[in-house]
PDB file of N, CA and C in Angstrom:
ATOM      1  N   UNK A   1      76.946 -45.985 -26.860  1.00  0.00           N
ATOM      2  CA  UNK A   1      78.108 -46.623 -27.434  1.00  0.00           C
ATOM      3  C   UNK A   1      77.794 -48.054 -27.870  1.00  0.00           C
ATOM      4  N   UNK A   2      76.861 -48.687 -27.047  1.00  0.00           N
ATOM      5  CA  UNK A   2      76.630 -49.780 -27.563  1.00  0.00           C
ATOM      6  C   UNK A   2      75.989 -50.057 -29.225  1.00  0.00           C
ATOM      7  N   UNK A   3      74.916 -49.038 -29.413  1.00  0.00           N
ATOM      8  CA  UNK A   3      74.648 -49.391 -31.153  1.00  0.00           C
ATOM      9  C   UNK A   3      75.898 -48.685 -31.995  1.00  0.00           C
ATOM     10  N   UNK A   4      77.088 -47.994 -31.297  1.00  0.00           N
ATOM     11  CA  UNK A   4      78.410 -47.890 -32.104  1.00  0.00           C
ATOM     12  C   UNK A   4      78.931 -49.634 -32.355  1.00  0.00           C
ATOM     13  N   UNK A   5      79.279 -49.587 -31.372  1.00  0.00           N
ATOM     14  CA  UNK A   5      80.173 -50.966 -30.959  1.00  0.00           C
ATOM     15  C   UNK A   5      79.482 -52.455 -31.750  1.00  0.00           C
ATOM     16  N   UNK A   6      77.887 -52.175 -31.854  1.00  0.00           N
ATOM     17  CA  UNK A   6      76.881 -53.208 -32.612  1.00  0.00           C
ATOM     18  C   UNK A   6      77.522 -53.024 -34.125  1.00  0.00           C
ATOM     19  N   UNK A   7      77.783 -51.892 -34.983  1.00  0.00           N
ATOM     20  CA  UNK A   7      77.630 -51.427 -35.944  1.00  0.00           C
ATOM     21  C   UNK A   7      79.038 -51.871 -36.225  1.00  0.00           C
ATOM     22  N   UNK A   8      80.103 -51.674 -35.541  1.00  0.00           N
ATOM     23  CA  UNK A   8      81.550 -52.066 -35.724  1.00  0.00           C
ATOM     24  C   UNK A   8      81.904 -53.301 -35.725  1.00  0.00           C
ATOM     25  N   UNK A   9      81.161 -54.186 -34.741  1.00  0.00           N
ATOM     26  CA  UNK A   9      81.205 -55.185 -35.217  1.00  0.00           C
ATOM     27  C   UNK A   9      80.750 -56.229 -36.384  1.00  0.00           C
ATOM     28  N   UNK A  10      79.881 -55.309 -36.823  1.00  0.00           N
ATOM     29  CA  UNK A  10      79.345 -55.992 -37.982  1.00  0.00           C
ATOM     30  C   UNK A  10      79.125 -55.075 -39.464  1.00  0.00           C
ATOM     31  N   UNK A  11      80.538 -54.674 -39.345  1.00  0.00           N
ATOM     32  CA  UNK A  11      80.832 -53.720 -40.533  1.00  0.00           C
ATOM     33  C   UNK A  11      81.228 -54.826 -41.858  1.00  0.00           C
ATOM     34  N   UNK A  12      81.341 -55.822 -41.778  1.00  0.00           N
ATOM     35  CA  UNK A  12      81.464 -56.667 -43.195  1.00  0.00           C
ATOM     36  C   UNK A  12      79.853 -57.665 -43.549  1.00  0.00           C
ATOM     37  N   UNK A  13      78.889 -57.321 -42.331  1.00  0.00           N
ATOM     38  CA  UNK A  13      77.895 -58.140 -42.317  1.00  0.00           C
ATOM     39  C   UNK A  13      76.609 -57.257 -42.335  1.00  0.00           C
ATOM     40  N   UNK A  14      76.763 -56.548 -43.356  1.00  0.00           N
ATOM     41  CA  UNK A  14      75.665 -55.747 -43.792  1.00  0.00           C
ATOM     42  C   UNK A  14      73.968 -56.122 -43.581  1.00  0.00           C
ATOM     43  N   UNK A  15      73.882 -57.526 -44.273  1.00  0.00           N
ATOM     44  CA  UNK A  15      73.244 -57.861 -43.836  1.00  0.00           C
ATOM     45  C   UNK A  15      72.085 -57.741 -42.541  1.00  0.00           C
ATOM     46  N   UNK A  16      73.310 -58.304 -41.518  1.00  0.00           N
ATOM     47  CA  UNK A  16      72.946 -58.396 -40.416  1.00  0.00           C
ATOM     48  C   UNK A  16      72.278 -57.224 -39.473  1.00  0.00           C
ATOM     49  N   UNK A  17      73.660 -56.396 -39.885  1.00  0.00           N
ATOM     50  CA  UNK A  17      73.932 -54.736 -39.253  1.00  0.00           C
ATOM     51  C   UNK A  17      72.466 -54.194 -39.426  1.00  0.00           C
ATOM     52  N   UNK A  18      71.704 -54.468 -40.999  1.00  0.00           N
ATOM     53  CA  UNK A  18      70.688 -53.799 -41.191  1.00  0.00           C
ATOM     54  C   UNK A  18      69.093 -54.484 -40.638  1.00  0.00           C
ATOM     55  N   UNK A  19      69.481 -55.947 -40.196  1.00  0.00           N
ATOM     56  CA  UNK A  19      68.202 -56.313 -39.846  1.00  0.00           C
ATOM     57  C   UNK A  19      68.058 -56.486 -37.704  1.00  0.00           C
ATOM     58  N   UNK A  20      69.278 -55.990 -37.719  1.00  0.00           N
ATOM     59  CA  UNK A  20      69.451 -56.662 -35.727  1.00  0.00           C
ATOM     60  C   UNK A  20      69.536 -54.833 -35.533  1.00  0.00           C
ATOM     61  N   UNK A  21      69.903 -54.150 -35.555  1.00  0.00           N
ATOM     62  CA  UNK A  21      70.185 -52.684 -35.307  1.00  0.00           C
ATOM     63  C   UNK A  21      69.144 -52.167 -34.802  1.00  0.00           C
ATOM     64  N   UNK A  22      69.420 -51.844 -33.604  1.00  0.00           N
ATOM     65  CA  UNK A  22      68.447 -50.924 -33.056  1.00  0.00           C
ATOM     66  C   UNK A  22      68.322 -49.859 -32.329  1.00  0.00           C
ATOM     67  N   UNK A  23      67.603 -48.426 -32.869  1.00  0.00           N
ATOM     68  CA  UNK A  23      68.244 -47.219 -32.318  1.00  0.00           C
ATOM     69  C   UNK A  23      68.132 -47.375 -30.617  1.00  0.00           C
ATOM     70  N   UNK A  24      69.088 -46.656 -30.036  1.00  0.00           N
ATOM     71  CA  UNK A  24      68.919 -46.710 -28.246  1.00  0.00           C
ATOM     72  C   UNK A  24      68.172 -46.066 -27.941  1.00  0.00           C
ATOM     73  N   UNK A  25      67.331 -46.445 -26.919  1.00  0.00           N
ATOM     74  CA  UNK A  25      66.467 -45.517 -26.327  1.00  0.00           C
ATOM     75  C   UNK A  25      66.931 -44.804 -25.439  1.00  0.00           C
ATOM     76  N   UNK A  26      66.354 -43.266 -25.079  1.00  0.00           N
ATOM     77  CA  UNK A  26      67.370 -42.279 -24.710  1.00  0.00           C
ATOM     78  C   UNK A  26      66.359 -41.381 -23.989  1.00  0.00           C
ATOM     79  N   UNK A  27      67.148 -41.271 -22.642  1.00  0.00           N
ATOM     80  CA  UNK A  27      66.056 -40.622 -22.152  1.00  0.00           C
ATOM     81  C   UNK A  27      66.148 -39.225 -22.379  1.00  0.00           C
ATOM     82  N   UNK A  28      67.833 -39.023 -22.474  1.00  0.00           N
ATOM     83  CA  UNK A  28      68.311 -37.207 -23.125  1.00  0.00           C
ATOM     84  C   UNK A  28      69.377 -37.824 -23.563  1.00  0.00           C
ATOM     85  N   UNK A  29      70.124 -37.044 -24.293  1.00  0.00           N
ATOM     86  CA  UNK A  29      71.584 -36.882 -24.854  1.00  0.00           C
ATOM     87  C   UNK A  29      72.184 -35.925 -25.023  1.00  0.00           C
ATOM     88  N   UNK A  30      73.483 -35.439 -24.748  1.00  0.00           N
ATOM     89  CA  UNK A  30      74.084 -34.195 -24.806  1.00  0.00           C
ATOM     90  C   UNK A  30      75.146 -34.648 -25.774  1.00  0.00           C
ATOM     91  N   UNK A  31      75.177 -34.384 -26.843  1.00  0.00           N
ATOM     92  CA  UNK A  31      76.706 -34.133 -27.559  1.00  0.00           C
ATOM     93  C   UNK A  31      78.045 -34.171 -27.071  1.00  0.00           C
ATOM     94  N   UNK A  32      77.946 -33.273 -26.019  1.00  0.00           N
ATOM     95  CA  UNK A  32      79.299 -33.163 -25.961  1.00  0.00           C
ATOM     96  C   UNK A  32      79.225 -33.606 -24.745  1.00  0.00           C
ATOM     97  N   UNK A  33      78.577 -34.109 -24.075  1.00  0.00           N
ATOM     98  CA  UNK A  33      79.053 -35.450 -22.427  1.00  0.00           C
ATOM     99  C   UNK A  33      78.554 -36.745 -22.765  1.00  0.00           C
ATOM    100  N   UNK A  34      78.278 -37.094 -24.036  1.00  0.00           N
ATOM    101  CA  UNK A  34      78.142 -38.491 -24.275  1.00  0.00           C
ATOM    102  C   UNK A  34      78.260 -38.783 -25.365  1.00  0.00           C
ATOM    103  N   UNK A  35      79.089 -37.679 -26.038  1.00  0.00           N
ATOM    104  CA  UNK A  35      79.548 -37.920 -27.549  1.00  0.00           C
ATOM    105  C   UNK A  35      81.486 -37.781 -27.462  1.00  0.00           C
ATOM    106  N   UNK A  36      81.449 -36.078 -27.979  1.00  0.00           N
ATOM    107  CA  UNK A  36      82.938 -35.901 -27.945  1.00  0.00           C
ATOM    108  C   UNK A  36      83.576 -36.174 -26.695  1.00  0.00           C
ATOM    109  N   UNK A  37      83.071 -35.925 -25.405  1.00  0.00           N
ATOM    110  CA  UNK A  37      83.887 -35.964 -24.307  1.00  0.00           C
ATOM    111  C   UNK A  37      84.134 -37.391 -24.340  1.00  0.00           C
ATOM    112  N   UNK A  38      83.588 -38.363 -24.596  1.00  0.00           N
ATOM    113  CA  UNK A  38      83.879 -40.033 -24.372  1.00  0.00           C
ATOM    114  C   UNK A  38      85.029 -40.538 -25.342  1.00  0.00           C
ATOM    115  N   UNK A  39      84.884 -39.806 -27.012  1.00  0.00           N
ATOM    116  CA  UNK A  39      85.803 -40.026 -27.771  1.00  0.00           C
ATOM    117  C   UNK A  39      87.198 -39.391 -27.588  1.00  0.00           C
ATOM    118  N   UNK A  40      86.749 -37.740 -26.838  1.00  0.00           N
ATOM    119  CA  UNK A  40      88.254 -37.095 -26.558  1.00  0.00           C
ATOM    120  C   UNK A  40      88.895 -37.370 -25.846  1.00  0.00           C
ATOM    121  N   UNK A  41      88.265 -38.932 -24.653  1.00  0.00           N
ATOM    122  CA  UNK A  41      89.129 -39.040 -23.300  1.00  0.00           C
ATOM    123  C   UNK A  41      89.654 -40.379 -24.070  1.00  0.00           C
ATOM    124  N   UNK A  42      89.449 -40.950 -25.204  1.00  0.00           N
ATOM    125  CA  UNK A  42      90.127 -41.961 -25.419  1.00  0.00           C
ATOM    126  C   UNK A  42      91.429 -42.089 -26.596  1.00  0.00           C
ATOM    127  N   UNK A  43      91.553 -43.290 -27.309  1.00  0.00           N
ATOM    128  CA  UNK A  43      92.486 -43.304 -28.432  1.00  0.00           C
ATOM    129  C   UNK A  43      92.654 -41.702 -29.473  1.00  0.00           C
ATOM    130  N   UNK A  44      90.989 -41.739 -29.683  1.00  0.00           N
ATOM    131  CA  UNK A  44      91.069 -40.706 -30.775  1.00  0.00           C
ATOM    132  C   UNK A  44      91.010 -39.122 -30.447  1.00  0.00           C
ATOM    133  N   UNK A  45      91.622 -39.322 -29.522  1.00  0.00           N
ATOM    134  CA  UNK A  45      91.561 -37.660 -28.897  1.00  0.00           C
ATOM    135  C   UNK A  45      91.334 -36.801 -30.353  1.00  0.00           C
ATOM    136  N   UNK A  46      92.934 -36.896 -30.755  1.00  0.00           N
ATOM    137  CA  UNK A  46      93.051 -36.285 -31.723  1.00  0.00           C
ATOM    138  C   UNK A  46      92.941 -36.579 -33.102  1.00  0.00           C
ATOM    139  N   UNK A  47      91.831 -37.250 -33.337  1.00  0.00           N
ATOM    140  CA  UNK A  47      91.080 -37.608 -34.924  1.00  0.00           C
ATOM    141  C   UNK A  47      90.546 -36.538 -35.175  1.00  0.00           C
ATOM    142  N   UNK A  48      90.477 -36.100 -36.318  1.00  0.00           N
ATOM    143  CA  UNK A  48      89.283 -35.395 -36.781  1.00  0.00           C
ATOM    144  C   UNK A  48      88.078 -35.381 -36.921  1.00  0.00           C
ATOM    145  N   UNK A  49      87.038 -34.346 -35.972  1.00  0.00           N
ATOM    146  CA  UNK A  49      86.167 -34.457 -35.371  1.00  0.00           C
ATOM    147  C   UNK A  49      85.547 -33.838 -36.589  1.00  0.00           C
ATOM    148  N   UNK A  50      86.219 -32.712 -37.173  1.00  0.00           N
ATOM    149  CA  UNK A  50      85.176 -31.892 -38.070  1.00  0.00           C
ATOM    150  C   UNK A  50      86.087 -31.062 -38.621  1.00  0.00           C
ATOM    151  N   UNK A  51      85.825 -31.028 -40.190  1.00  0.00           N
ATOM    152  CA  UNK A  51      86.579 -30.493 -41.000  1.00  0.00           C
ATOM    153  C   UNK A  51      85.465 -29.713 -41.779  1.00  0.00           C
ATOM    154  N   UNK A  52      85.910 -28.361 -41.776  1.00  0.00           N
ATOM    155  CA  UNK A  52      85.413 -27.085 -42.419  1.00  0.00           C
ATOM    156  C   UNK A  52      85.774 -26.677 -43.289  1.00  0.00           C
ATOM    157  N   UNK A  53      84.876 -26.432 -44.334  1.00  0.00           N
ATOM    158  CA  UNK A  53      86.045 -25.784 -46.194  1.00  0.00           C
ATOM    159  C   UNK A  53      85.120 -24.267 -46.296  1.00  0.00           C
ATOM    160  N   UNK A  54      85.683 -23.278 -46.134  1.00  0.00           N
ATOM    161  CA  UNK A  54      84.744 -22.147 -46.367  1.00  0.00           C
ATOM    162  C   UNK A  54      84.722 -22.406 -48.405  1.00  0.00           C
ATOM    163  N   UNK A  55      83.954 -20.496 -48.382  1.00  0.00           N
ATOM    164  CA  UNK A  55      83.708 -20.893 -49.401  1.00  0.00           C
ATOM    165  C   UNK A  55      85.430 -20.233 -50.538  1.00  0.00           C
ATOM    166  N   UNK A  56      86.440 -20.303 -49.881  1.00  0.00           N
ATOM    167  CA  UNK A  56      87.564 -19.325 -50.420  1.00  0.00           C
ATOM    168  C   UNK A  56      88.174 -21.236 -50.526  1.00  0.00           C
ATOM    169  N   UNK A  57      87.800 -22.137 -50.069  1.00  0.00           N
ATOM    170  CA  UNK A  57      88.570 -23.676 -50.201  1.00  0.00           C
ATOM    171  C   UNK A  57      89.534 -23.859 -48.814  1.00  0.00           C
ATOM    172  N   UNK A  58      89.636 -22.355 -48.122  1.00  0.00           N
ATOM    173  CA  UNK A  58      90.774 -22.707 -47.155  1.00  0.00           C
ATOM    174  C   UNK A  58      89.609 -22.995 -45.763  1.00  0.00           C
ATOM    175  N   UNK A  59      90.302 -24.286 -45.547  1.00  0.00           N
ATOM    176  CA  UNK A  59      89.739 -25.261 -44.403  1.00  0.00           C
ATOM    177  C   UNK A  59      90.708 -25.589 -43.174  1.00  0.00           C
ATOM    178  N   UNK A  60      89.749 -25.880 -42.199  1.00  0.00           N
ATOM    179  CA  UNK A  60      89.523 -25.830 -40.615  1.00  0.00           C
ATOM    180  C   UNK A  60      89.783 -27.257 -39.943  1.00  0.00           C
ATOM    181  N   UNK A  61      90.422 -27.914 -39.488  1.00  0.00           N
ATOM    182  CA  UNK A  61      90.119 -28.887 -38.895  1.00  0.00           C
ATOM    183  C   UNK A  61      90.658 -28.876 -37.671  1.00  0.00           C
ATOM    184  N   UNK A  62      89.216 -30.071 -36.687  1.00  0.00           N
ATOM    185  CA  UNK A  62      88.752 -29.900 -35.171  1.00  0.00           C
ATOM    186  C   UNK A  62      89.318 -31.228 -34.871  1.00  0.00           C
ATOM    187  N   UNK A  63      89.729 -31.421 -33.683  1.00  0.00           N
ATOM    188  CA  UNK A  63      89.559 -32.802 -33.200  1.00  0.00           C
ATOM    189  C   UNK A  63      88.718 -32.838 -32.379  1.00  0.00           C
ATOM    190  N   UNK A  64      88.481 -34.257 -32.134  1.00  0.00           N
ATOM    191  CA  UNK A  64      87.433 -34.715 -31.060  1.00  0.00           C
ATOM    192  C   UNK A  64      87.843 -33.866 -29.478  1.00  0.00           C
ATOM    193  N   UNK A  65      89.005 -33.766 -29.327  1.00  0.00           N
ATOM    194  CA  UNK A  65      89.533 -32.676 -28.122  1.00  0.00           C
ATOM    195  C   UNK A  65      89.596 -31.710 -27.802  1.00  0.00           C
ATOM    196  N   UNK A  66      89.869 -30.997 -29.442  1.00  0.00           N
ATOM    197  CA  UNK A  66      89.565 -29.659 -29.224  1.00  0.00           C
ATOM    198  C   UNK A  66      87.934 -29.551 -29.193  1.00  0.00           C
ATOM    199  N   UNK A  67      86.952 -30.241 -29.958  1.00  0.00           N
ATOM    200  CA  UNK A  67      85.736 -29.652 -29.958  1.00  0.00           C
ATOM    201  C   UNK A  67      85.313 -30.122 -28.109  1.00  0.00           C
ATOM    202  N   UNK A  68      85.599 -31.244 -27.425  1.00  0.00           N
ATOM    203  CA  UNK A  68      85.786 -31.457 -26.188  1.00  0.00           C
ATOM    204  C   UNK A  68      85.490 -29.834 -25.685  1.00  0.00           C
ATOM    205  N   UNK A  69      87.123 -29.420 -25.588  1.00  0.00           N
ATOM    206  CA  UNK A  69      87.804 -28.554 -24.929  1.00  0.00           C
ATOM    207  C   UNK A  69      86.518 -27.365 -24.829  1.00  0.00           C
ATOM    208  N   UNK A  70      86.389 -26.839 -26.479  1.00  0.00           N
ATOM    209  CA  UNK A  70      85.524 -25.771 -26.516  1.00  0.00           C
ATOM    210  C   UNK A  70      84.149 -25.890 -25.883  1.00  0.00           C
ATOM    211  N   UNK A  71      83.501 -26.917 -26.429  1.00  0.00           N
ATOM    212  CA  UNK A  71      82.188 -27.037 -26.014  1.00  0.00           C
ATOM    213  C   UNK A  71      81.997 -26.730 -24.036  1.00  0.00           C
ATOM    214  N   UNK A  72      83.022 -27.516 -23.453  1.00  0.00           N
ATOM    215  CA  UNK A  72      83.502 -26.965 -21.753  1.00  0.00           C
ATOM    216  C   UNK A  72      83.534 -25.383 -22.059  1.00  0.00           C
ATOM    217  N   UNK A  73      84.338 -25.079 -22.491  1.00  0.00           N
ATOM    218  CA  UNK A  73      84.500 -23.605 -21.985  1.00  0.00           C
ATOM    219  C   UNK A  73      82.916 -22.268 -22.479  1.00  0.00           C
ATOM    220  N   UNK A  74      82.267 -22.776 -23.621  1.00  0.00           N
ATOM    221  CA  UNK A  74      80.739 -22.604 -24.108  1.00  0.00           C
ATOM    222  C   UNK A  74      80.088 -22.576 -22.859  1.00  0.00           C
ATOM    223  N   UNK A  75      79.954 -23.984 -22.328  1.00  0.00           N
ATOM    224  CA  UNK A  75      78.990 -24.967 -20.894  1.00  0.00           C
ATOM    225  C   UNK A  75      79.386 -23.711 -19.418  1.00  0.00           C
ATOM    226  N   UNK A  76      80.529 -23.546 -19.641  1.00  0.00           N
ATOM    227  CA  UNK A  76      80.989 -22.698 -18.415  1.00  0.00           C
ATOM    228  C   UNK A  76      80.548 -21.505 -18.496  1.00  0.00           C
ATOM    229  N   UNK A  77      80.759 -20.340 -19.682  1.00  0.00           N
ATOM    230  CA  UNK A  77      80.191 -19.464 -20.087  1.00  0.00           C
ATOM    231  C   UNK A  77      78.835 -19.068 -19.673  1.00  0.00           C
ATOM    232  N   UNK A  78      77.922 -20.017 -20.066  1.00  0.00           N
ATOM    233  CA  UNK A  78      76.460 -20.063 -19.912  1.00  0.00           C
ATOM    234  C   UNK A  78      76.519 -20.314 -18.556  1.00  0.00           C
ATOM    235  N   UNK A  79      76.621 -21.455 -18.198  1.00  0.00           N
ATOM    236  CA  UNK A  79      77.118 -21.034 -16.028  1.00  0.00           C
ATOM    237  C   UNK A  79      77.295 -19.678 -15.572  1.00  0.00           C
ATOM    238  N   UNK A  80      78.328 -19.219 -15.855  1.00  0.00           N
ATOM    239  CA  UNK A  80      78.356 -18.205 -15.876  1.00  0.00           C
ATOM    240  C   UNK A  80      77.407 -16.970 -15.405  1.00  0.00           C
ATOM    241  N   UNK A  81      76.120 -17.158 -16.467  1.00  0.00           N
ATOM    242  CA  UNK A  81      75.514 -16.092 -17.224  1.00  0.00           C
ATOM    243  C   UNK A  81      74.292 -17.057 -16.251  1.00  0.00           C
ATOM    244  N   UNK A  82      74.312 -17.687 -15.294  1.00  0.00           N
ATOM    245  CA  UNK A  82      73.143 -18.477 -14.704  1.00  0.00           C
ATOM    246  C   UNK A  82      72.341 -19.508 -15.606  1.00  0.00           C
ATOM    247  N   UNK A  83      72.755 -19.355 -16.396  1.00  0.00           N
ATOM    248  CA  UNK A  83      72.140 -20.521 -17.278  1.00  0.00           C
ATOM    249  C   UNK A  83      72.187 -21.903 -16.665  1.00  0.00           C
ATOM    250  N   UNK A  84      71.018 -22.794 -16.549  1.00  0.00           N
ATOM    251  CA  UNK A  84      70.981 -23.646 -15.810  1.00  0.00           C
ATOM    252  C   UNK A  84      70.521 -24.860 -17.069  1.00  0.00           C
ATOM    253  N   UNK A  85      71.627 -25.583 -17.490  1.00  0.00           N
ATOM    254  CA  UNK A  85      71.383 -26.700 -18.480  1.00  0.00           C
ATOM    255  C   UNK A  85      70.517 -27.616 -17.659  1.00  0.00           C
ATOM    256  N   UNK A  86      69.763 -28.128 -16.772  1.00  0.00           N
ATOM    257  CA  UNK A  86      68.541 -28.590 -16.787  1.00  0.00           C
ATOM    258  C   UNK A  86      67.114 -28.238 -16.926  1.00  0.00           C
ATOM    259  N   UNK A  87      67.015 -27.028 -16.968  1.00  0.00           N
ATOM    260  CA  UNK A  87      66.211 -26.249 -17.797  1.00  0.00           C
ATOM    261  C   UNK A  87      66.100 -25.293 -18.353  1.00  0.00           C
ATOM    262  N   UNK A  88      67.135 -25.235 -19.271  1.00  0.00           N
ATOM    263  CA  UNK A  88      67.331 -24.711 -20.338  1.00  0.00           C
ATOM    264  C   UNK A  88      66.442 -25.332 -21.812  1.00  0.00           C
TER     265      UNK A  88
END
């Protein structure tokens, strides 16, 4: 969150944004426990996370909560089935 929060703050200072920015170092990352779940527990629960247009034009849209929601019930699934997300 912090190179979010770097980037937001210096959304009129292009400049800057492009010469101080620096990707985080990471030892893992999961999407959805350090992405959507952080955005779905806050303000933007319900922003649009992801909007889908097939190819008929009729479109889909996710919020940050619902994709939350699903991605849990996916994670549980695979539990489930013994799947062990640390070595997986």
């Amino acid at each position: 969150m912090d190179a979010r929060d770097f980037l937001l703050a210096h959304a009129h200072d292009h400049e800057s944004a492009y010469r101080d920015f620096r990707w985080p170092e990471l030892d893992q990352f999961n999407w959805a426990l350090d992405w959507f779940d952080q955005i779905a527990s806050g303000l933007r629960a319900h922003q649009t996370a992801l909007w889908v247009v097939d190819e008929s034009g009729q479109d889909t849209k996710l919020t940050f909560k619902h994709l939350s929601q699903r991605s849990s019930q996916v994670a549980n699934y695979f539990r489930s089935l013994g799947v062990d997300a640390a070595t997986a």
